[in-house]
C-alpha atoms as a PDB file:
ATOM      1  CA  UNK A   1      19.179  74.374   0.370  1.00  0.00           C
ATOM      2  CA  UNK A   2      22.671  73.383  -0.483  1.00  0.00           C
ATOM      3  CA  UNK A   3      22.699  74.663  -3.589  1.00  0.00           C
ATOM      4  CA  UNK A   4      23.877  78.464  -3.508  1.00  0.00           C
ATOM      5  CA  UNK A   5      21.917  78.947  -6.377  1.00  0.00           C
ATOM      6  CA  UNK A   6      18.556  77.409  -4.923  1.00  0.00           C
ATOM      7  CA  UNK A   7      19.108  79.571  -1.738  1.00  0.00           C
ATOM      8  CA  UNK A   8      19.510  82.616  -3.673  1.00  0.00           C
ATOM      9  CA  UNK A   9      16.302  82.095  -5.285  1.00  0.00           C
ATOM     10  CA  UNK A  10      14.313  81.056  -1.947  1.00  0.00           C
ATOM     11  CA  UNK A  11      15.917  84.095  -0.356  1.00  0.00           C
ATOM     12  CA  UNK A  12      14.787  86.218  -2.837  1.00  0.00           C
ATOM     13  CA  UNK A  13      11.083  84.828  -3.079  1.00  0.00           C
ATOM     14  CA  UNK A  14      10.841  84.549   0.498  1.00  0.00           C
ATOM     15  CA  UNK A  15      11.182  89.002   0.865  1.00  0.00           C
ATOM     16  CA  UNK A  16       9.186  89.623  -2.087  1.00  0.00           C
ATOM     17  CA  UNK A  17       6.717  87.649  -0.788  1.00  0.00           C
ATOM     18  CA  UNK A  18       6.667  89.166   2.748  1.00  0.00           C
ATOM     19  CA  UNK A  19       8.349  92.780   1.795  1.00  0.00           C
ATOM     20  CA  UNK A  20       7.696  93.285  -1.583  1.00  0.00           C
ATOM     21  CA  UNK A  21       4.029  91.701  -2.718  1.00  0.00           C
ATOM     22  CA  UNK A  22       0.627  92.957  -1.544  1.00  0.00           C
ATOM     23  CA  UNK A  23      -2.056  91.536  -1.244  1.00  0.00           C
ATOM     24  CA  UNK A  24      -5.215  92.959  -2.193  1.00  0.00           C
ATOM     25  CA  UNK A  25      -6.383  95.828   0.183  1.00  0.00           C
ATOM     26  CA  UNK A  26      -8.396  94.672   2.999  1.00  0.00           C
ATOM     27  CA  UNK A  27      -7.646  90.617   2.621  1.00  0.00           C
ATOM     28  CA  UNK A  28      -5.992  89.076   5.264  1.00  0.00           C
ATOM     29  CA  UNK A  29      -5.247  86.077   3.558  1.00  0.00           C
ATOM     30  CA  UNK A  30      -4.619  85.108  -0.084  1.00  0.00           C
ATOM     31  CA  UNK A  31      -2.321  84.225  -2.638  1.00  0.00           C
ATOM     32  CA  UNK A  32       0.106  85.573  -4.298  1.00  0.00           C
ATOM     33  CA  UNK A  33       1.472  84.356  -8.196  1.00  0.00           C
ATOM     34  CA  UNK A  34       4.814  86.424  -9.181  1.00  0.00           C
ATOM     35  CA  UNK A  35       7.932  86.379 -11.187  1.00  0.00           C
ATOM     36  CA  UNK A  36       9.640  85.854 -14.840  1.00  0.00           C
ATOM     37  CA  UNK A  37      11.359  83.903 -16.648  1.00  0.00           C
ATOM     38  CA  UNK A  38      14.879  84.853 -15.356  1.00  0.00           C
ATOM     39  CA  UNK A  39      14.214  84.814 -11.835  1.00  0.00           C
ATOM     40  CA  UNK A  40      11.920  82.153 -11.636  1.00  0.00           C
ATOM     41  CA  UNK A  41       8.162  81.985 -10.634  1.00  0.00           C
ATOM     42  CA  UNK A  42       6.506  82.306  -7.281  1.00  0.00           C
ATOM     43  CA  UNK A  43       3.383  80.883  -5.734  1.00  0.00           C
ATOM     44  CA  UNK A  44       2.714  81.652  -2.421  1.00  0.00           C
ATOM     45  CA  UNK A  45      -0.360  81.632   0.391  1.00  0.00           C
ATOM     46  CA  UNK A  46       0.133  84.491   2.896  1.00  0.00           C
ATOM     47  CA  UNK A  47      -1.552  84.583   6.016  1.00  0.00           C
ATOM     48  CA  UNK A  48      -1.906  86.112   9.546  1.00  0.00           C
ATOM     49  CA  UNK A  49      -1.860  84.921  12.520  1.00  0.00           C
ATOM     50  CA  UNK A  50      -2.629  85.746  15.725  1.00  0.00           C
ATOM     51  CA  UNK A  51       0.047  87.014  18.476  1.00  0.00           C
ATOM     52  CA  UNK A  52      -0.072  89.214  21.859  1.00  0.00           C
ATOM     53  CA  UNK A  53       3.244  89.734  21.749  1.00  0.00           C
ATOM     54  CA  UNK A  54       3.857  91.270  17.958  1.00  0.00           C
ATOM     55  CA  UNK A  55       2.791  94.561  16.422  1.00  0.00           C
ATOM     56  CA  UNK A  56      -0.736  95.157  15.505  1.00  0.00           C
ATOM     57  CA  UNK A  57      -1.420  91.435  17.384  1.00  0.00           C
ATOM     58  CA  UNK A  58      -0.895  89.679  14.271  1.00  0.00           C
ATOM     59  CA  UNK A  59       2.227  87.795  12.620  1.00  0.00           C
ATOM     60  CA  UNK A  60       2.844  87.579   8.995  1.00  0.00           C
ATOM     61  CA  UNK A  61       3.326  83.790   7.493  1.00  0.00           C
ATOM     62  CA  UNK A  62       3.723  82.586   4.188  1.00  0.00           C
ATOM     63  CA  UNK A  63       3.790  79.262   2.870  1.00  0.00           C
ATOM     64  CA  UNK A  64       5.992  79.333  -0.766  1.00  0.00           C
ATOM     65  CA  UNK A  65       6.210  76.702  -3.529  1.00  0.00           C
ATOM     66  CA  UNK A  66       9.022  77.666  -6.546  1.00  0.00           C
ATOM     67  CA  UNK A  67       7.768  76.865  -9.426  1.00  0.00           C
ATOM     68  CA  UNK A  68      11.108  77.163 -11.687  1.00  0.00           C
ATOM     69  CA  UNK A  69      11.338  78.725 -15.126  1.00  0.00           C
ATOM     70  CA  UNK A  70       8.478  77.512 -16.161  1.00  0.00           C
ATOM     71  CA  UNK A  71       5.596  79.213 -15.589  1.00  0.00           C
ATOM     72  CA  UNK A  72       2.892  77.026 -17.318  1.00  0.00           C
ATOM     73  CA  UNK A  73       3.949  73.912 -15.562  1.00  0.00           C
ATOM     74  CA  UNK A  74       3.566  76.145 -12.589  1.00  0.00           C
ATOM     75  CA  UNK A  75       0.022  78.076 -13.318  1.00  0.00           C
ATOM     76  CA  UNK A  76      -1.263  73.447 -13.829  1.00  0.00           C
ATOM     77  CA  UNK A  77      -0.310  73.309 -10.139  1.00  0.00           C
ATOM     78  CA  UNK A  78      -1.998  76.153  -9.196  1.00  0.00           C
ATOM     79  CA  UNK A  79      -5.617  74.768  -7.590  1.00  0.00           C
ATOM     80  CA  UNK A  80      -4.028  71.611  -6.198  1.00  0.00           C
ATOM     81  CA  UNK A  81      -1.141  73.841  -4.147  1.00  0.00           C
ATOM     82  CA  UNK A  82      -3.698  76.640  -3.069  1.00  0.00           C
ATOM     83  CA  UNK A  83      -6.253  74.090  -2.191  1.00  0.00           C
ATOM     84  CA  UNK A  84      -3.121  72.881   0.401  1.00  0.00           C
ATOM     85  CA  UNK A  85      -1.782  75.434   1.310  1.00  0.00           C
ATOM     86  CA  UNK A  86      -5.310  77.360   2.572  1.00  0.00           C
ATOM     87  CA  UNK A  87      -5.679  74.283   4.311  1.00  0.00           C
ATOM     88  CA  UNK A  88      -2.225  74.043   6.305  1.00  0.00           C
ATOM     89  CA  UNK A  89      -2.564  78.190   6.950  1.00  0.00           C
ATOM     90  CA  UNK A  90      -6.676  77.530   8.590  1.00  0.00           C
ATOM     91  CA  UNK A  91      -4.779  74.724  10.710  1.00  0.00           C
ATOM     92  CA  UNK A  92      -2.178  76.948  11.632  1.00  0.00           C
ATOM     93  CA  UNK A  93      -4.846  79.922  12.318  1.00  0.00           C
ATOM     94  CA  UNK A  94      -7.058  77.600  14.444  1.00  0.00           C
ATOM     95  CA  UNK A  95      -4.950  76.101  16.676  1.00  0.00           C
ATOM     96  CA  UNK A  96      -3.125  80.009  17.646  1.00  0.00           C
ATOM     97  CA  UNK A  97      -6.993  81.063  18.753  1.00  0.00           C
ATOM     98  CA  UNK A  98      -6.930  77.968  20.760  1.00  0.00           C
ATOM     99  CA  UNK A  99      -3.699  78.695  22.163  1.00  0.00           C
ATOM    100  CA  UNK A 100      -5.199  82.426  22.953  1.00  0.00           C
ATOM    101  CA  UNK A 101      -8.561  81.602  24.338  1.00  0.00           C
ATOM    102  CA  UNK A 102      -6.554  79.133  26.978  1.00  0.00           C
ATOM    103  CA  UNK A 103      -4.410  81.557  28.119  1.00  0.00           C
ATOM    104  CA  UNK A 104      -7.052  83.980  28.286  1.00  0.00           C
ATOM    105  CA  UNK A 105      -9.228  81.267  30.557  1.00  0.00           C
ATOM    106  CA  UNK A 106      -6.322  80.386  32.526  1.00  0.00           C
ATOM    107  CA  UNK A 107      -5.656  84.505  33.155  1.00  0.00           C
ATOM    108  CA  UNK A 108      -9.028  84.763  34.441  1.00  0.00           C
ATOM    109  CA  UNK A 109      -9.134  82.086  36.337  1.00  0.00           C
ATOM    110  CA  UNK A 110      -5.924  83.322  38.031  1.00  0.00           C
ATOM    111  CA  UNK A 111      -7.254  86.806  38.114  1.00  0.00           C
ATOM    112  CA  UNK A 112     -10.610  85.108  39.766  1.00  0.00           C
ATOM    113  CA  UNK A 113      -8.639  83.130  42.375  1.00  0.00           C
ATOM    114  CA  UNK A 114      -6.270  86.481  43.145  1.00  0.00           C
ATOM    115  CA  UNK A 115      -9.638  88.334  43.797  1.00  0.00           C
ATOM    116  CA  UNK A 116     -11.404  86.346  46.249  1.00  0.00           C
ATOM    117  CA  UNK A 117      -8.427  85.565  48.186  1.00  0.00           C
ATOM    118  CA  UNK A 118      -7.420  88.686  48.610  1.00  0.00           C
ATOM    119  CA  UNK A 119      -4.627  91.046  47.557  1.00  0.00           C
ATOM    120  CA  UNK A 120      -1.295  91.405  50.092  1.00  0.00           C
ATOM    121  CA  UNK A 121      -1.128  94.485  52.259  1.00  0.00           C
ATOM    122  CA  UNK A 122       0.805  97.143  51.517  1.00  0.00           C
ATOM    123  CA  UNK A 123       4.168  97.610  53.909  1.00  0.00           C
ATOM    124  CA  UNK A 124       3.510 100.618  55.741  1.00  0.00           C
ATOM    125  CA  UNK A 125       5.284 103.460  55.093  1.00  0.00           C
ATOM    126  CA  UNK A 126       7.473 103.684  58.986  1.00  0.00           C
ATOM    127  CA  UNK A 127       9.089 107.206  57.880  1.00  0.00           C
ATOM    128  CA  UNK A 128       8.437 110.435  59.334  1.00  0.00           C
ATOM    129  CA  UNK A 129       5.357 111.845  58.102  1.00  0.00           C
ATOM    130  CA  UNK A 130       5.727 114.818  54.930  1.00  0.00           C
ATOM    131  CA  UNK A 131       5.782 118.316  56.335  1.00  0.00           C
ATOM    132  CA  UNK A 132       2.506 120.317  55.849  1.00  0.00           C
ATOM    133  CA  UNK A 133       2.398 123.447  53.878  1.00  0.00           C
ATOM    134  CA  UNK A 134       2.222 125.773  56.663  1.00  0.00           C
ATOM    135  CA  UNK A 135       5.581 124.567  58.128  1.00  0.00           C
ATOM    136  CA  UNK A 136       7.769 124.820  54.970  1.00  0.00           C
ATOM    137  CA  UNK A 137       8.720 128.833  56.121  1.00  0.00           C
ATOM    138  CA  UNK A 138       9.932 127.920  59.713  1.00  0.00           C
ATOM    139  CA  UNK A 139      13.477 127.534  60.684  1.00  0.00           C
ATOM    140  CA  UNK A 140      16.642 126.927  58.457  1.00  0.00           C
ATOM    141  CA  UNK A 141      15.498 123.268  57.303  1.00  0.00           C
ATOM    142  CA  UNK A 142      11.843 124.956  56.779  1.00  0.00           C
ATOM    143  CA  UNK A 143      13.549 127.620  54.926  1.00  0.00           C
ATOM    144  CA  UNK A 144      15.108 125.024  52.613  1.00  0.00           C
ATOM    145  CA  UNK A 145      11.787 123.281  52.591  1.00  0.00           C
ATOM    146  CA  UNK A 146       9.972 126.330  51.048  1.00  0.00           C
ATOM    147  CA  UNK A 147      12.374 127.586  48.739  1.00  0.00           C
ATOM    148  CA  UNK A 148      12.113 123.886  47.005  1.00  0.00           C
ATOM    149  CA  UNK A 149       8.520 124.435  47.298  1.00  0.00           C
ATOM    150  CA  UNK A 150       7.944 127.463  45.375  1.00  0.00           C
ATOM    151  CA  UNK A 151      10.660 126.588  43.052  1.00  0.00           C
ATOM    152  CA  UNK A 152       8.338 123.701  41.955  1.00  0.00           C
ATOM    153  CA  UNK A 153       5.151 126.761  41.933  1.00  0.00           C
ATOM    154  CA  UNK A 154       4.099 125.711  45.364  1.00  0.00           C
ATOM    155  CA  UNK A 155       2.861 122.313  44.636  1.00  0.00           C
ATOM    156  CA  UNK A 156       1.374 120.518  47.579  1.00  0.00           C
ATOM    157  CA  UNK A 157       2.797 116.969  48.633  1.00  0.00           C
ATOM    158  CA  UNK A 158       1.403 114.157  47.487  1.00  0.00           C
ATOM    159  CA  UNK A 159      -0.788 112.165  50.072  1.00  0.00           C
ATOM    160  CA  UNK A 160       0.011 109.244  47.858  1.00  0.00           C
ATOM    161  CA  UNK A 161       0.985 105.906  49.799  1.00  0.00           C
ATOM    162  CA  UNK A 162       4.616 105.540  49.098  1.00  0.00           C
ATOM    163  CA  UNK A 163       6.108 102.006  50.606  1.00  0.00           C
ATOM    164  CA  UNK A 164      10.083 101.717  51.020  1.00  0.00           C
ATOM    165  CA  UNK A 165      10.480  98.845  49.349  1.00  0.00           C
ATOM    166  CA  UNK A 166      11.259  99.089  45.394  1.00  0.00           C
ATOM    167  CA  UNK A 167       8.423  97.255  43.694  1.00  0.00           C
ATOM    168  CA  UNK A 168      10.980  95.876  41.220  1.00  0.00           C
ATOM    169  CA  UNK A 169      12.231  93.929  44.435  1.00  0.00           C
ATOM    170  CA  UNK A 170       8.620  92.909  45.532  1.00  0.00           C
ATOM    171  CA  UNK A 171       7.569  91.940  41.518  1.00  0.00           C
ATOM    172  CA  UNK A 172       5.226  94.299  41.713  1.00  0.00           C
ATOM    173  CA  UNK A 173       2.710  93.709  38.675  1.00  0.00           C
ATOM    174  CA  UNK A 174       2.384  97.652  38.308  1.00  0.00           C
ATOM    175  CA  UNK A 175       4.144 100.393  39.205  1.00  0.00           C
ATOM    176  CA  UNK A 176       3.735 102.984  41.729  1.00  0.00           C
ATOM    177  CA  UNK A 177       1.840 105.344  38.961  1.00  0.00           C
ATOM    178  CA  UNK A 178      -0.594 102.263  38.691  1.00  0.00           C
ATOM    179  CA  UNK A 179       0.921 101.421  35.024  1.00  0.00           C
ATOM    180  CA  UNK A 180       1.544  97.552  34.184  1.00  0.00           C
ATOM    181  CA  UNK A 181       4.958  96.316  34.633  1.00  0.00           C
ATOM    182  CA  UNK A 182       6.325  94.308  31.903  1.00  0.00           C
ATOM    183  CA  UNK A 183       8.714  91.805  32.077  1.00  0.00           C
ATOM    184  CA  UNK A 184      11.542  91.730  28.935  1.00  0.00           C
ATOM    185  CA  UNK A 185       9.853  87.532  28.477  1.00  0.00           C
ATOM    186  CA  UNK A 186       6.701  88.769  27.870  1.00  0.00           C
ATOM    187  CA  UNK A 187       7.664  91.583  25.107  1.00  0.00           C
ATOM    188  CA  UNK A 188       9.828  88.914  23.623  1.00  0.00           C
ATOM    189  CA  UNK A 189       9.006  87.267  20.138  1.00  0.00           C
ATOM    190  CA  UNK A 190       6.984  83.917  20.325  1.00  0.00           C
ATOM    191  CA  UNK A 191       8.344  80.838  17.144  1.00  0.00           C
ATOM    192  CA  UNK A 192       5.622  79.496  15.394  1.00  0.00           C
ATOM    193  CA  UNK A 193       5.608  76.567  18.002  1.00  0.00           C
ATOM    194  CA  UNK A 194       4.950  78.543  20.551  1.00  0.00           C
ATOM    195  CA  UNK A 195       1.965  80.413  19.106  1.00  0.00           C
ATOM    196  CA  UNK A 196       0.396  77.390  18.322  1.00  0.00           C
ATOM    197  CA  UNK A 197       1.017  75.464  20.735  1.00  0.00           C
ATOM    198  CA  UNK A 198       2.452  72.578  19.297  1.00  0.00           C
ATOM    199  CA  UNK A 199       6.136  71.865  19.081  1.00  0.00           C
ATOM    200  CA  UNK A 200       5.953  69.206  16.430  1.00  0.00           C
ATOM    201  CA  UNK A 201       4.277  71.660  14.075  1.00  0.00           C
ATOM    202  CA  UNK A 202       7.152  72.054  12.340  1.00  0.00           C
ATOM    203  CA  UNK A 203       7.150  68.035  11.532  1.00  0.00           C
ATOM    204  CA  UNK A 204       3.839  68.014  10.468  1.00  0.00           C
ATOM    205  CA  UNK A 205       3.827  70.887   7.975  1.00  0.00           C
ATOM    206  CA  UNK A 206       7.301  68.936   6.145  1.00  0.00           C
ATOM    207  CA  UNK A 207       5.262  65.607   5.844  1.00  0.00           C
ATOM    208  CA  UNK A 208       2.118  68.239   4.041  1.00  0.00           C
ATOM    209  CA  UNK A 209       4.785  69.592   2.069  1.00  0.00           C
ATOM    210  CA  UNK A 210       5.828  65.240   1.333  1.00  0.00           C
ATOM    211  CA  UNK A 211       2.427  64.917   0.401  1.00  0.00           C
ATOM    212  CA  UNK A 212       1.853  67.580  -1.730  1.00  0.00           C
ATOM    213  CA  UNK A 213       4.868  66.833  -3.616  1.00  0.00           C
ATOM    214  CA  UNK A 214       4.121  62.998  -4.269  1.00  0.00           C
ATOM    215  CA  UNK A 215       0.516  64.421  -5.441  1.00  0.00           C
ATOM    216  CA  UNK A 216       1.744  66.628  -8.032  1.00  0.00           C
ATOM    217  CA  UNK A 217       4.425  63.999  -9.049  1.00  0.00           C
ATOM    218  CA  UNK A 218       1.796  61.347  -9.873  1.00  0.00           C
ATOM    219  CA  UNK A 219      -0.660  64.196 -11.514  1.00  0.00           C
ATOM    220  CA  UNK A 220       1.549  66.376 -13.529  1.00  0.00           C
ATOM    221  CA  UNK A 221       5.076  64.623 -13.352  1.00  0.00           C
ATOM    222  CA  UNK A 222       6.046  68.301 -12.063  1.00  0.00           C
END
């Protein structure tokens, strides 16, 4: 807002709301009615929604009306800006499952296809091969050999398959321990667009929030 003062106030609802406020243990979703006189009053929807990408596999939203000073003209807006707002929130909620089970079909799919064609062979390994354990005591290299090898309590090399080429340079999917490899994209956060799929989302939740105004214009003059 351009108004320091209405910025201050939206800033400060906006944390309580997401930092501050609980909802009640176990919900998911709900709403949330806060605040005083002096600071104003707060009503507010919160919601999850589902992400891969953040912690727990669920992002916290929260759709906010400020209701002012007053909080009886805001408590006579109450059922008409839940009754909107749990709308918008199930919209949002609906199309991010959509946007999940896709991806999920188009992984298998791609998973499927990767399967029956047929992984790529491994480069062999064209080093010499790893000394045996019985040959770590001869000579001066086997001598240096089998002092590493008892330093380490004798250990036995691994007969694991061990390819020259780094499998950050190949895009390997894992890495040599079998673990997935990550890429920094895929770790990084998703925008509300993104996790729904939509990238005019943003335009239809400002003509809901037109709508919703005009409505409690006509019915309360708020």
């Amino acid at each position: 807002p351009p108004s320091p003062t209405a910025y201050t106030l939206l800033r400060r609802s906006c944390i309580n709301t997401l930092s501050v406020e609980n909802l009640p243990r176990g919900a998911s979703a709900g709403f949330l009615f806060f605040g005083d006189v002096h600071k104003g009053y707060t009503l507010a929807y919160v919601f999850r929604v589902p992400d891969p990408r953040a912690r727990g596999r669920l992002r916290t939203y929260a759709l906010l009306m400020l209701g002012g000073h007053d909080g009886w003209r805001t408590t006579l807006a109450y059922r008409v800006v839940t009754r909107a707002f749990e709308s918008m929130a199930e919209k949002i909620v609906r199309m991010a499952n959509e946007v999940i089970m896709r991806e999920f079909s188009e992984s298998a799919q791609a998973q499927g296809a990767r399967s029956q064609g047929g992984s790529s062979p491994e480069m062999p390994y064209s080093g010499p091969p790893p000394p045996s354990r019985g040959s770590l005591g001869g000579g001066a290299m086997g001598g240096a050999a089998g002092g590493a090898d008892s330093a380490y309590g004798g250990s036995v090399v691994s007969n694991r398959s061990i390819t020259p080429v780094s499998s950050f340079l190949v895009a390997k999917k894992v890495d040599p321990d079998g673990y997935p490899r990550v890429s920094s994209e895929a770790m990084s956060a998703k925008s509300l667009a993104e996790i729904v799929g939509d990238e005019n989302i943003f335009l239809e939740l400002h003509g809901a929030f037109v709508k919703l105004l005009a409505s409690l214009t006509r019915e309360f003059g708020l």
